[in-house]
C-alpha atoms as a PDB file:
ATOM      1  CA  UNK A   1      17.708 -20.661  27.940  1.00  0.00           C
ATOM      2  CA  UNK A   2      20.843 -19.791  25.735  1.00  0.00           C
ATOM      3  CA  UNK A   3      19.298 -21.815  22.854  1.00  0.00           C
ATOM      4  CA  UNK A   4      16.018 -19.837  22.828  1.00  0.00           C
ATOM      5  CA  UNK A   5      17.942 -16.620  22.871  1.00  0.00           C
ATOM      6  CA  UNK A   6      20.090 -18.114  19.669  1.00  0.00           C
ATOM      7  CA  UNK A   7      16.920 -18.860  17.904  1.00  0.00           C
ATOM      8  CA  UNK A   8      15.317 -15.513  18.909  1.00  0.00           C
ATOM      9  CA  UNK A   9      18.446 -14.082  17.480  1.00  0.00           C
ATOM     10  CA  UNK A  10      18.520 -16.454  14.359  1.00  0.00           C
ATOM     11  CA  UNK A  11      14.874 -15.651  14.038  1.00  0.00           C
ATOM     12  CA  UNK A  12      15.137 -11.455  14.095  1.00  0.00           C
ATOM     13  CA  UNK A  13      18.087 -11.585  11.716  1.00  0.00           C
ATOM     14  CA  UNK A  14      15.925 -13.727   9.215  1.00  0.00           C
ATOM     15  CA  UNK A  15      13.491 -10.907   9.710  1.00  0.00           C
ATOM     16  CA  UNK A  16      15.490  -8.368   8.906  1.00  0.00           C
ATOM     17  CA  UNK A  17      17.173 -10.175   6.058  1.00  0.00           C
ATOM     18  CA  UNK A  18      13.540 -10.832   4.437  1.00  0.00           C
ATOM     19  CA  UNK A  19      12.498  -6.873   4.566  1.00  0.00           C
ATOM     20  CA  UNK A  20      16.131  -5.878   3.248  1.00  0.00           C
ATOM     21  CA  UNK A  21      15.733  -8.265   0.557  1.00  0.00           C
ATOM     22  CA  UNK A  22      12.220  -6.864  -0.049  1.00  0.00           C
ATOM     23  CA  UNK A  23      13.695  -3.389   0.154  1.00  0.00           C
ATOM     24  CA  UNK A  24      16.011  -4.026  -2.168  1.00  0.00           C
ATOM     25  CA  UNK A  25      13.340  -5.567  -4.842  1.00  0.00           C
ATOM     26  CA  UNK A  26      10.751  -2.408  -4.193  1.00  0.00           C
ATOM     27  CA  UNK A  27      13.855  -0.448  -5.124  1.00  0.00           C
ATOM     28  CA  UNK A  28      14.624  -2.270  -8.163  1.00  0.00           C
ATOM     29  CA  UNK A  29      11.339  -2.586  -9.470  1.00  0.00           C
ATOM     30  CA  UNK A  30      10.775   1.740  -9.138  1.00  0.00           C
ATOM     31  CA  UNK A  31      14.365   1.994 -10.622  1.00  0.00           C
ATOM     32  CA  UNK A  32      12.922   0.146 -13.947  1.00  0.00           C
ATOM     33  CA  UNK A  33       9.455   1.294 -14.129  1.00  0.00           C
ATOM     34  CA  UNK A  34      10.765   4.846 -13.826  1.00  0.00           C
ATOM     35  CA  UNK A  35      12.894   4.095 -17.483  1.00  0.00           C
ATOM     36  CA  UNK A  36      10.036   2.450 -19.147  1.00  0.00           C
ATOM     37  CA  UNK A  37       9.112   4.540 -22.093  1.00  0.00           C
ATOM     38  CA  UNK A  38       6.088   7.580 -21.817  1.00  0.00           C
ATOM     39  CA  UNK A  39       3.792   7.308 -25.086  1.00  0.00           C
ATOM     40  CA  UNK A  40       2.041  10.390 -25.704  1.00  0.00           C
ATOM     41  CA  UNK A  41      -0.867  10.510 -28.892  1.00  0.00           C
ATOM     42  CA  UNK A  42      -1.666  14.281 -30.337  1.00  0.00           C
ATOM     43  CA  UNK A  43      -4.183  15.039 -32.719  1.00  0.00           C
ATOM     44  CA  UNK A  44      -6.844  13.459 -34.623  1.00  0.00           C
ATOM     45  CA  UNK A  45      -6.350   9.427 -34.948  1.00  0.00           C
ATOM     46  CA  UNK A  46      -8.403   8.188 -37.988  1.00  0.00           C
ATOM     47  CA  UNK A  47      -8.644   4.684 -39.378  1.00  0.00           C
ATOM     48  CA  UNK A  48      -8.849   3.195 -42.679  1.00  0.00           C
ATOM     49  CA  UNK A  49     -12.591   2.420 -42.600  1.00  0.00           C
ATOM     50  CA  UNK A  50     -13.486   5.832 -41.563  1.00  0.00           C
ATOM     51  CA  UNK A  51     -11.012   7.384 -44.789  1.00  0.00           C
ATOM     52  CA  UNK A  52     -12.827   4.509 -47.458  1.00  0.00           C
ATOM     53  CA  UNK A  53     -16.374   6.420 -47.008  1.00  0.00           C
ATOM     54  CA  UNK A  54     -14.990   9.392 -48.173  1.00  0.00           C
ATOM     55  CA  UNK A  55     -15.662   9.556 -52.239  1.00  0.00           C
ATOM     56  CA  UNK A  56     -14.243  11.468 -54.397  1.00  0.00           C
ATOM     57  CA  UNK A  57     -16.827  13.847 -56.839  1.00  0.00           C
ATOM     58  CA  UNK A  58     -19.510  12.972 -53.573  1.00  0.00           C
ATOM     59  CA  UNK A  59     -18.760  13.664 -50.251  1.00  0.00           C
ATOM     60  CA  UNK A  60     -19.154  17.222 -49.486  1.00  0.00           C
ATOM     61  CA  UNK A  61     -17.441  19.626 -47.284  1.00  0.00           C
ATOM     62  CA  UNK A  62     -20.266  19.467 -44.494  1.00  0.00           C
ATOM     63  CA  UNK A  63     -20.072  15.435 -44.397  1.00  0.00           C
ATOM     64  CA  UNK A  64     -16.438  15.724 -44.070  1.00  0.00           C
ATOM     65  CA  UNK A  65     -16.676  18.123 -40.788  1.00  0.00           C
ATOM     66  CA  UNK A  66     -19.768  15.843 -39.328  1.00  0.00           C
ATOM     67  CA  UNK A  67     -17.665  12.637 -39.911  1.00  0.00           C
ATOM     68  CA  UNK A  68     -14.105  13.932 -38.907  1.00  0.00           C
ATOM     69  CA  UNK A  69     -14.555  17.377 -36.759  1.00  0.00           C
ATOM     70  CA  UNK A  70     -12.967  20.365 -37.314  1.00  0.00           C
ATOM     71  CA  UNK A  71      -9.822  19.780 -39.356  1.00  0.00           C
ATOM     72  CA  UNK A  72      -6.155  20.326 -37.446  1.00  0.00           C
ATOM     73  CA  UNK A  73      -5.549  22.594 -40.477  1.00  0.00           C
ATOM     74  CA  UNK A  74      -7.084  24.078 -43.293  1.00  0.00           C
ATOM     75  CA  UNK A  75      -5.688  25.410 -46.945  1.00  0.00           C
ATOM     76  CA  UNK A  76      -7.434  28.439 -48.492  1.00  0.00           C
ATOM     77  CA  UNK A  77      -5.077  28.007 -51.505  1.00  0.00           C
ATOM     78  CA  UNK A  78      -6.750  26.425 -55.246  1.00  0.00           C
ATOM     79  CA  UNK A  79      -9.920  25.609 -53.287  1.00  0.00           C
ATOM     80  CA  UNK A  80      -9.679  24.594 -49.765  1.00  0.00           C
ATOM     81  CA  UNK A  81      -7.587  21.443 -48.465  1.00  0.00           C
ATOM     82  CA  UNK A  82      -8.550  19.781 -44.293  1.00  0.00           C
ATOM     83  CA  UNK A  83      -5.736  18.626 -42.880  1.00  0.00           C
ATOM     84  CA  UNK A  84      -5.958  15.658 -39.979  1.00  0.00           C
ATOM     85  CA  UNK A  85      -3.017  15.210 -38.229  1.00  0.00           C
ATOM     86  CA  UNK A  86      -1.956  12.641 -35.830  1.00  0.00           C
ATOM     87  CA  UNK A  87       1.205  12.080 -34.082  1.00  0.00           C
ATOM     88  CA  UNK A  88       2.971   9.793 -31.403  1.00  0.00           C
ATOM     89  CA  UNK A  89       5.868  10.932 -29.202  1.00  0.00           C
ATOM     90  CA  UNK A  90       8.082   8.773 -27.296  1.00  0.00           C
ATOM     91  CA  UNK A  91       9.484  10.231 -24.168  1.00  0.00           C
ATOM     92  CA  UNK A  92      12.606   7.579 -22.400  1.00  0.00           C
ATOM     93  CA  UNK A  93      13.879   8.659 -19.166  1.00  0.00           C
ATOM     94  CA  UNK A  94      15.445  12.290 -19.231  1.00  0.00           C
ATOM     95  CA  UNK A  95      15.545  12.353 -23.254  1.00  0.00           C
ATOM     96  CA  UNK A  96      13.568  14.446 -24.774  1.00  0.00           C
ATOM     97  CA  UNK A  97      10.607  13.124 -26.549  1.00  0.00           C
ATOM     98  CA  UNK A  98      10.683  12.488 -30.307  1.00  0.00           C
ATOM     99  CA  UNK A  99       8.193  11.792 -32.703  1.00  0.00           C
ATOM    100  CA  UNK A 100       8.341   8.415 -33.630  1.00  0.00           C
ATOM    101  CA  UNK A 101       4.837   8.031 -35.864  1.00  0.00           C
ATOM    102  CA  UNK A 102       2.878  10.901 -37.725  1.00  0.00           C
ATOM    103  CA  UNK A 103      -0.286  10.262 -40.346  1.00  0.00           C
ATOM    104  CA  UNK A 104      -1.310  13.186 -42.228  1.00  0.00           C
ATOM    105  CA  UNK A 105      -4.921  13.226 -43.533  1.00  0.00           C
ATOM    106  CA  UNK A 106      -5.181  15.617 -46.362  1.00  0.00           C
ATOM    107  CA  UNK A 107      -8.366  15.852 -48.160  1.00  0.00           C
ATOM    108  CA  UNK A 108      -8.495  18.493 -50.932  1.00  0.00           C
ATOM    109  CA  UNK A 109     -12.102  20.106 -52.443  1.00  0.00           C
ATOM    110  CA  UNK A 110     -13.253  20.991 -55.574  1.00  0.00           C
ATOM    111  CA  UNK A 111     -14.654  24.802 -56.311  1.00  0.00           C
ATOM    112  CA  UNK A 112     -18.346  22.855 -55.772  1.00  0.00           C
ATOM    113  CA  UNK A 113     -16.748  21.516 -52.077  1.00  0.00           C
ATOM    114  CA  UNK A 114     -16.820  17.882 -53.105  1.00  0.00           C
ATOM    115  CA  UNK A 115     -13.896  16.003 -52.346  1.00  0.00           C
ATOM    116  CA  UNK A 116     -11.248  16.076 -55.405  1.00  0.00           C
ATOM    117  CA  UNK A 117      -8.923  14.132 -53.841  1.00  0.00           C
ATOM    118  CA  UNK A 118      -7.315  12.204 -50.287  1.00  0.00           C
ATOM    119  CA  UNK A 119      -4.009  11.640 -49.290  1.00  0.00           C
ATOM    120  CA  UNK A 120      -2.727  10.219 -46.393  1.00  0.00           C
ATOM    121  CA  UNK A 121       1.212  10.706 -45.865  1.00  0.00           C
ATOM    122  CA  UNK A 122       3.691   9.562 -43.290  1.00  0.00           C
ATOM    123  CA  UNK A 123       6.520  10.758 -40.567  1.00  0.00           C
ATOM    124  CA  UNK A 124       8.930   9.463 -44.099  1.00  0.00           C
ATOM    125  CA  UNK A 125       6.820  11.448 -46.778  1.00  0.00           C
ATOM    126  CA  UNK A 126       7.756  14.487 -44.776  1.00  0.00           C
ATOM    127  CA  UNK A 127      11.041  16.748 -45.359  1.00  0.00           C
ATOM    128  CA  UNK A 128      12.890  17.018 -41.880  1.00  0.00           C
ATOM    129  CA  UNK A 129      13.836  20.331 -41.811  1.00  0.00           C
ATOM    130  CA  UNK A 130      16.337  20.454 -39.096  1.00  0.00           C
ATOM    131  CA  UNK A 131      16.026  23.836 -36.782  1.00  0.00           C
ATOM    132  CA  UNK A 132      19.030  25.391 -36.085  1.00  0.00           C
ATOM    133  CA  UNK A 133      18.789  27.231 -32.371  1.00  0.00           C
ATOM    134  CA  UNK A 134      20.958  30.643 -32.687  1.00  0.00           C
ATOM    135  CA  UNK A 135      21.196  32.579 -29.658  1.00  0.00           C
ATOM    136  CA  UNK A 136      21.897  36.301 -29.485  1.00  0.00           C
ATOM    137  CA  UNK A 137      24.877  37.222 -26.693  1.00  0.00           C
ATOM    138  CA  UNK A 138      23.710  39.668 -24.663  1.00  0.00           C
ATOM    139  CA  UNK A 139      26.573  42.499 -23.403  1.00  0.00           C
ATOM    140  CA  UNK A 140      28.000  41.927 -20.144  1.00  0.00           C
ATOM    141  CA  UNK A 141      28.834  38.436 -18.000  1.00  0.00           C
ATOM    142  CA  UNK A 142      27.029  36.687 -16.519  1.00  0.00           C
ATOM    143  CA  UNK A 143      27.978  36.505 -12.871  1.00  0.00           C
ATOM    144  CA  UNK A 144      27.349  33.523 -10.438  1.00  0.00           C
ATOM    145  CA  UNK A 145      25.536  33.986  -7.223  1.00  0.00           C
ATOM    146  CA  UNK A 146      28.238  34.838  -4.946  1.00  0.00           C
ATOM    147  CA  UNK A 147      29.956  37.689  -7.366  1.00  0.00           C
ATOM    148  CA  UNK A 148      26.431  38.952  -7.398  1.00  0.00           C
ATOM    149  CA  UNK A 149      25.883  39.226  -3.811  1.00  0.00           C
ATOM    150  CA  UNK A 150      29.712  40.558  -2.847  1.00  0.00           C
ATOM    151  CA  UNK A 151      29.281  42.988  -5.618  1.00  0.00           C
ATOM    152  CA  UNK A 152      26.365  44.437  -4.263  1.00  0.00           C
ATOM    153  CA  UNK A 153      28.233  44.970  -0.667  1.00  0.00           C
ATOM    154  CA  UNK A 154      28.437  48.462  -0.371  1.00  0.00           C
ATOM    155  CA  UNK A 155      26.041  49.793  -3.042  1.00  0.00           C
ATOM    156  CA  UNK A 156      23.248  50.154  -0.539  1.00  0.00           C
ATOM    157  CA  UNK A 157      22.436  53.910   1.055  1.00  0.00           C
ATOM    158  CA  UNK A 158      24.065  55.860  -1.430  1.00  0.00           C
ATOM    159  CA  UNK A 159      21.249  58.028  -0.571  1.00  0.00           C
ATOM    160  CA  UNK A 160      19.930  58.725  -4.524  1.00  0.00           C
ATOM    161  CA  UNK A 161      16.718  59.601  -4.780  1.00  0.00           C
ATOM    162  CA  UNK A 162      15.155  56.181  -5.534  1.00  0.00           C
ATOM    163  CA  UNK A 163      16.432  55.067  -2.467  1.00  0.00           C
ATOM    164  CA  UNK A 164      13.711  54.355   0.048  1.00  0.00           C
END
């Protein structure tokens, strides 16, 4: 009798070993897929084959918008210039995301809205302008919760006439 409640015993803490070990895996395995990198692709992603039919002195305006859409951008400035832009953002864990790829389809027209010439630059072609984040003090302090709610104590029924 006393050897069947030892292996009963033996048994239920194998049990409970096995689902804490599981536990601890199903834990693990959340832990890690919650700091696997979010990718996140904006804008219009065009390929090489698709930018080699466009030729320069033929293609017109029109076959440009059938073949690629509406442009992300457009220049009104000597002519007219579509802009395609596509860009990938990584986002890891609480950071916040950064763009780690950007191709920039330009395609500039002639004054008969042929294509006069493409360009397609990169996230290095760019100029980083770096944006500096000012902020304008206001007057006063800013008070935490509890100075806000003791110095309110007292202020009520002064019996003005927005009072209600």
């Amino acid at each position: 009798m006393r050897i069947r409640q030892k292996t009963k015993d033996r048994t239920f803490r194998q049990a409970v070993n096995r689902r804490g070990q599981l536990l601890r895996a199903g834990v693990l395995a959340l832990t890690l897929s919650a700091c696997a990198p979010v990718i996140d692709n904006r804008g219009y992603f065009f390929d090489s084959r698709s930018v080699d039919r466009i030729k320069k002195g033929e293609t017109t305006q029109s076959i440009v918008r059938e073949s690629f859409g509406s442009p992300t951008s457009v220049s009104k400035i000597n002519n007219e210039a579509y802009y395609y832009i596509y860009s990938r953002f990584l986002t890891e864990s609480y950071r916040a995301p950064r763009e780690v790829e950007r191709k920039v389809l330009a395609i500039y027209f002639d004054g008969q809205k042929t294509v006069r010439d493409v360009g397609i630059y990169a996230l290095q072609d760019g100029i980083i302008v770096p944006i500096v984040e000012r902020t304008t003090k206001t007057q006063g302090t800013e008070l935490t919760a509890l100075q806000q709610i003791f110095s309110n104590l007292g202020r009520f029924g002064d019996n003005s006439p927005t009072q209600f």
